[in-house]
C-alpha atoms as a PDB file:
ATOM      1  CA  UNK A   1      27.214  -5.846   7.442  1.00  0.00           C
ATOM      2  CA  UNK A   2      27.672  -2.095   7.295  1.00  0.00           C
ATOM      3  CA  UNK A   3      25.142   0.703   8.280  1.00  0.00           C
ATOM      4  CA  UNK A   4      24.922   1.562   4.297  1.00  0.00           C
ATOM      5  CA  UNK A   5      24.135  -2.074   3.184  1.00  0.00           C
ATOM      6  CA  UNK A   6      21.374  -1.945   6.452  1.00  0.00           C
ATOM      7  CA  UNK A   7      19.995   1.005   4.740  1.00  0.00           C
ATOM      8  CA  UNK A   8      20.072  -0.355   1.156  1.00  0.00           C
ATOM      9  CA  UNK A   9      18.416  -3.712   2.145  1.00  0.00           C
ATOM     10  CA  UNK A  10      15.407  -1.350   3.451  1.00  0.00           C
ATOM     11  CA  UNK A  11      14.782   1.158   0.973  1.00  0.00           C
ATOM     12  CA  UNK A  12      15.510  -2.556  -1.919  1.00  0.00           C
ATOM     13  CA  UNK A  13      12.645  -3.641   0.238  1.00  0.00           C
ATOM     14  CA  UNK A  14      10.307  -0.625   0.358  1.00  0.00           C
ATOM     15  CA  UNK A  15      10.665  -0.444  -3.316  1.00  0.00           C
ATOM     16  CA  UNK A  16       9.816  -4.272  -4.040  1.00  0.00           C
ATOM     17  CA  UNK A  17       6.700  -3.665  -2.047  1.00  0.00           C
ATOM     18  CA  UNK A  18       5.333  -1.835  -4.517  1.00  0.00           C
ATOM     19  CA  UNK A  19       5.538  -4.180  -6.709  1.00  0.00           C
ATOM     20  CA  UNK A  20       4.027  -6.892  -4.225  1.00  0.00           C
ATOM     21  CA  UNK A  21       1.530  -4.609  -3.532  1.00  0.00           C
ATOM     22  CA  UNK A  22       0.324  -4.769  -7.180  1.00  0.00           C
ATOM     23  CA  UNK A  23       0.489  -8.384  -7.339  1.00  0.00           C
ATOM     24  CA  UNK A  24      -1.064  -8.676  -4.044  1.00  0.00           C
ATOM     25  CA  UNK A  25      -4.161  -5.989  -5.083  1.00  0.00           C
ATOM     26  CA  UNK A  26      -4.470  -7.528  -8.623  1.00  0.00           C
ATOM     27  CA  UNK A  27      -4.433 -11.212  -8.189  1.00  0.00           C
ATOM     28  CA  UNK A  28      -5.369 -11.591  -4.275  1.00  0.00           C
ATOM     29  CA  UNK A  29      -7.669  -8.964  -3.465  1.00  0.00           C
ATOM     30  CA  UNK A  30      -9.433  -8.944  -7.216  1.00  0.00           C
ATOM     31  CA  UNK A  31      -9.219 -12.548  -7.044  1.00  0.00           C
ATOM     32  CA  UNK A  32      -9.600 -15.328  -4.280  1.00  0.00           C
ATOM     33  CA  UNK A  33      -9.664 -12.533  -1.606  1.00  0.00           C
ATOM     34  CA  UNK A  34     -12.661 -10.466  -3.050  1.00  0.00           C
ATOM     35  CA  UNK A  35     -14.611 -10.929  -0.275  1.00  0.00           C
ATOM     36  CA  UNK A  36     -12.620  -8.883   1.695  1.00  0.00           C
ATOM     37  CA  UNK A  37     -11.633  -6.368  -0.815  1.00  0.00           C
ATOM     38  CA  UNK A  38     -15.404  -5.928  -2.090  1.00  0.00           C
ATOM     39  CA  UNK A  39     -16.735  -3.688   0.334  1.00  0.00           C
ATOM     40  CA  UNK A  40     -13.480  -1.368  -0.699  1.00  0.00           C
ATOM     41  CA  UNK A  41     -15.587  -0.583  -3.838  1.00  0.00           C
ATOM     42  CA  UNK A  42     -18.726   0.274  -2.489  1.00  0.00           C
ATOM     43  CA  UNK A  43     -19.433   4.060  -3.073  1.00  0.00           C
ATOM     44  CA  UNK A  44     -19.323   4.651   0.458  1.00  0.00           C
ATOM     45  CA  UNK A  45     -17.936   3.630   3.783  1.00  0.00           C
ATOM     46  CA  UNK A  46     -20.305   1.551   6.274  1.00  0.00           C
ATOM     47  CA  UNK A  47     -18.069   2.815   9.718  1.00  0.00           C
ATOM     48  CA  UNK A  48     -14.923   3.374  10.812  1.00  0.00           C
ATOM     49  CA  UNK A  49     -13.458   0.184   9.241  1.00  0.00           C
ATOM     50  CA  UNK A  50     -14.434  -2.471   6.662  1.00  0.00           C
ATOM     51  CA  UNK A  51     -13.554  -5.650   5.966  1.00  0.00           C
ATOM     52  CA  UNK A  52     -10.722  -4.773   3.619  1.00  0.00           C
ATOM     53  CA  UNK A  53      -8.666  -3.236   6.519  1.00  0.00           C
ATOM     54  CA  UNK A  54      -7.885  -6.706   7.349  1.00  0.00           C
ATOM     55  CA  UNK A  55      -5.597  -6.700   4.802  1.00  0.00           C
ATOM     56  CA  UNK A  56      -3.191  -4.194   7.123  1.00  0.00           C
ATOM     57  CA  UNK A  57      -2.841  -7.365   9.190  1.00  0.00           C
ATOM     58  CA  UNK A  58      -1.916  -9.850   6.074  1.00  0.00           C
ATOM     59  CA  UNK A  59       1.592  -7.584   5.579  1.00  0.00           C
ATOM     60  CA  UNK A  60       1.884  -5.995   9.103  1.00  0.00           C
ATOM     61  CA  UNK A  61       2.334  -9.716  10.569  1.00  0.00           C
ATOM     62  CA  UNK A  62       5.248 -10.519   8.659  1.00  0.00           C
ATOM     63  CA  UNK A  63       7.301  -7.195   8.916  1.00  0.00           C
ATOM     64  CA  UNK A  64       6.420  -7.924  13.013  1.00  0.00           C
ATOM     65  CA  UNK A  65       7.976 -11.754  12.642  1.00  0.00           C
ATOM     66  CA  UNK A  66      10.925 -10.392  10.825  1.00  0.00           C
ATOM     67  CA  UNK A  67      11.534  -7.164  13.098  1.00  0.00           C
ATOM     68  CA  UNK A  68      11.554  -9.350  16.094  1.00  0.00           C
ATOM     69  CA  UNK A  69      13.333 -12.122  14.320  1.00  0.00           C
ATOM     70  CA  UNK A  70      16.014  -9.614  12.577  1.00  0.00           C
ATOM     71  CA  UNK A  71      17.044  -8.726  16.570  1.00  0.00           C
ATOM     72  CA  UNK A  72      17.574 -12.314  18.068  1.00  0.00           C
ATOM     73  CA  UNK A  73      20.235 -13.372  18.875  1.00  0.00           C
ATOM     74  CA  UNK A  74      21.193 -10.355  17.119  1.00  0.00           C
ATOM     75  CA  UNK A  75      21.077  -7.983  14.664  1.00  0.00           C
ATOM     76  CA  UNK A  76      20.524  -9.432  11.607  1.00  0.00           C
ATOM     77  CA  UNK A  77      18.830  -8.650   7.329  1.00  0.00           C
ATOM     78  CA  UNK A  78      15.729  -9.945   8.438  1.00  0.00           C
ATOM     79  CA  UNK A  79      15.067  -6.336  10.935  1.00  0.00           C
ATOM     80  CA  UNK A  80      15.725  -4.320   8.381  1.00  0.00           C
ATOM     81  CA  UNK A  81      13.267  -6.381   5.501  1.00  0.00           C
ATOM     82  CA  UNK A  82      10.411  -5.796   8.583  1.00  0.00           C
ATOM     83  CA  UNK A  83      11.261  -1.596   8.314  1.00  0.00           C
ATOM     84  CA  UNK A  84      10.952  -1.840   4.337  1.00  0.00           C
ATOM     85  CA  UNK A  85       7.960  -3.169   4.815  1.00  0.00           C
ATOM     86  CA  UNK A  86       6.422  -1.170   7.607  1.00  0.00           C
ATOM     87  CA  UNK A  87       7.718   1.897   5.855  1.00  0.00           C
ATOM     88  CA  UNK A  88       5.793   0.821   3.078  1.00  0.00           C
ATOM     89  CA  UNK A  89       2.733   0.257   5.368  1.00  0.00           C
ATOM     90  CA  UNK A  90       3.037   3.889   6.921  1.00  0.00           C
ATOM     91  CA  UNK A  91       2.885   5.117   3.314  1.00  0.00           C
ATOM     92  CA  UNK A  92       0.080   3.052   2.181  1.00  0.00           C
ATOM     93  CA  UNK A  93      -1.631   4.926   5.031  1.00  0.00           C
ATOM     94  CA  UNK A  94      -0.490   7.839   4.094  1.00  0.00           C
ATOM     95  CA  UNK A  95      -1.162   7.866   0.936  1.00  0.00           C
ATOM     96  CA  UNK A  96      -3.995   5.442   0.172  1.00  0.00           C
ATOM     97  CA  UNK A  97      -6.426   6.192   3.520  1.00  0.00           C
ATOM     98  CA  UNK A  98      -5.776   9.679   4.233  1.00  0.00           C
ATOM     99  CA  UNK A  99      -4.651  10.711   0.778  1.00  0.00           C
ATOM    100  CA  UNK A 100      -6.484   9.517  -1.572  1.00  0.00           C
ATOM    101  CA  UNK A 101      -9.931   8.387   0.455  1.00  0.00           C
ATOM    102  CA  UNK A 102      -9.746  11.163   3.187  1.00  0.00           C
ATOM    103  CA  UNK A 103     -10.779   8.679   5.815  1.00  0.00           C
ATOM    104  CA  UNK A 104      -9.146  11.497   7.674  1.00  0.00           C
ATOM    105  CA  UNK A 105      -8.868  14.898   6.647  1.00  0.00           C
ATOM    106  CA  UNK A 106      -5.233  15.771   7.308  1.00  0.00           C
ATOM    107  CA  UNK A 107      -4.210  16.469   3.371  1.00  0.00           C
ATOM    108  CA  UNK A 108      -7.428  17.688   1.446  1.00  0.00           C
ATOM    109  CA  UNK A 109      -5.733  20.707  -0.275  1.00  0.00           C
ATOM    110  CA  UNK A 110      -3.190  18.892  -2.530  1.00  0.00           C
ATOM    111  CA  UNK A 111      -1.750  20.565  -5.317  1.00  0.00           C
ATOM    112  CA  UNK A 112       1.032  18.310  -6.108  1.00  0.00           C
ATOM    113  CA  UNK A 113       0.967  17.063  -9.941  1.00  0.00           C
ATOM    114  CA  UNK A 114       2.427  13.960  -8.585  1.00  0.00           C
ATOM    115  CA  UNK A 115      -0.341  13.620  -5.823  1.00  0.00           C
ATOM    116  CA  UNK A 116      -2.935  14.503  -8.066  1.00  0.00           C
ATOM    117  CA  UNK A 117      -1.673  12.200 -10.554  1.00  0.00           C
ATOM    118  CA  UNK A 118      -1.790   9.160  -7.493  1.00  0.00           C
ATOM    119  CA  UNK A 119      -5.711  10.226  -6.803  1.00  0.00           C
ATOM    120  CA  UNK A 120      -6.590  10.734 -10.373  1.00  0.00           C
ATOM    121  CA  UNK A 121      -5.605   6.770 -11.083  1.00  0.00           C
ATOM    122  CA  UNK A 122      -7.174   5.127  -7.832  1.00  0.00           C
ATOM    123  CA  UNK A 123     -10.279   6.385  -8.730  1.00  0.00           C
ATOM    124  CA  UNK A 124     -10.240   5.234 -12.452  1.00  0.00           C
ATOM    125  CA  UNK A 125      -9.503   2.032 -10.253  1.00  0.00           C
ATOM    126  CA  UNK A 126     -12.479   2.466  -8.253  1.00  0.00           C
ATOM    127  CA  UNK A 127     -15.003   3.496 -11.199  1.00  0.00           C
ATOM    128  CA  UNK A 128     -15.135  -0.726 -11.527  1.00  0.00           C
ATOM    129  CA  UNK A 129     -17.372  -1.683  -8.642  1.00  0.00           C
ATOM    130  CA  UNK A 130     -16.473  -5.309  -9.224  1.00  0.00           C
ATOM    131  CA  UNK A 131     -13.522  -6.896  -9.492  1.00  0.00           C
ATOM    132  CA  UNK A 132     -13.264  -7.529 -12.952  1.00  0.00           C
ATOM    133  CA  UNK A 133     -11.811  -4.732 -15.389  1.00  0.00           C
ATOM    134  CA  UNK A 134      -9.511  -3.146 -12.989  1.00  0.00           C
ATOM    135  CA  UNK A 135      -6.692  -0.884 -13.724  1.00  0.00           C
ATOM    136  CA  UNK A 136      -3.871   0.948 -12.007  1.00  0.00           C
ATOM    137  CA  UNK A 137      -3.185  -1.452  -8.688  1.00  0.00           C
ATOM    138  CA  UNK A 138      -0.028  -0.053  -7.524  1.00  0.00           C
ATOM    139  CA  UNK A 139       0.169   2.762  -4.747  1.00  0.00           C
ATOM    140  CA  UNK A 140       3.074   4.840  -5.883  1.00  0.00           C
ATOM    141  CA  UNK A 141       3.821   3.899  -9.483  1.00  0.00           C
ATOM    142  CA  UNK A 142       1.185   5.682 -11.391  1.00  0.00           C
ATOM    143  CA  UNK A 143       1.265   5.775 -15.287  1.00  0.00           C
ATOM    144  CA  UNK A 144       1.690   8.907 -17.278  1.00  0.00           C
ATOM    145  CA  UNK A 145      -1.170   9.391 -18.480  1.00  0.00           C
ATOM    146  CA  UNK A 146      -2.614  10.662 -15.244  1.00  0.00           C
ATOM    147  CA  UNK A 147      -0.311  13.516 -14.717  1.00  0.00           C
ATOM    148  CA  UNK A 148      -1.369  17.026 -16.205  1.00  0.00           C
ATOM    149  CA  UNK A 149       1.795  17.260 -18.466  1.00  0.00           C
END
């Protein structure tokens, strides 16, 4: 395979995340899951972590198995499936804990319509404290409605 189709296969993967990310917060986590998605909703965080951050380990485990798997015997698809999906992690991060909740305070001045647009949705998503009634579950696909336009 070619450096290009490497690349493709990574950013196909990154993409497709999003959409298992919405499946994953929609039917999982407001679903059979709830228990550790719950405390996610509560006005305010108990600590450092709660019990949804376990959830970092549900897609982080996989991307680890196919990293180390996409290497041996050599280099193979299944490395660069593992980057889509850590990429995807680092922006969930990015976006999701320091972004949008400020569980650390490295982006509180955001003027970005786009940005904004991302925060405005997540916390129409949070005004349901249970897990019934939800809306917007993605991370990056927002729908227009939130944007100032």
């Amino acid at each position: 395979m070619t450096v290009l189709t490497y690349i493709g296969i990574t950013v196909l993967t990154f993409l497709v995340m999003e959409a298992v990310t919405w499946c994953t917060h929609k039917f999982v986590m407001h679903g059979f899951l709830w228990y550790l998605h719950e405390d996610h909703h509560q006005p305010k965080y108990q600590g450092v972590f709660e019990k949804n951050d376990a959830f970092f380990l549900i897609f982080a485990v996989p991307s680890m198995l196919l990293m180390y798997f996409g290497v041996e015997p050599v280099l193979n698809y299944k490395l660069f499936i593992g980057l889509g999906i850590m990429f995807y992690g680092m922006a969930y991060f990015l976006i999701h804990d320091v972004l949008i909740h400020q569980r650390f305070k490295w982006f509180d001045k955001i003027k970005n319509p786009y940005l904004v647009g991302l925060r405005k949705a997540h916390k129409v998503h949070h005004k349901h404290l249970g897990k019934e009634h939800g809306e917007c579950f993605g991370m990056l696909y927002v729908p227009k409605k939130y944007f100032n336009v």
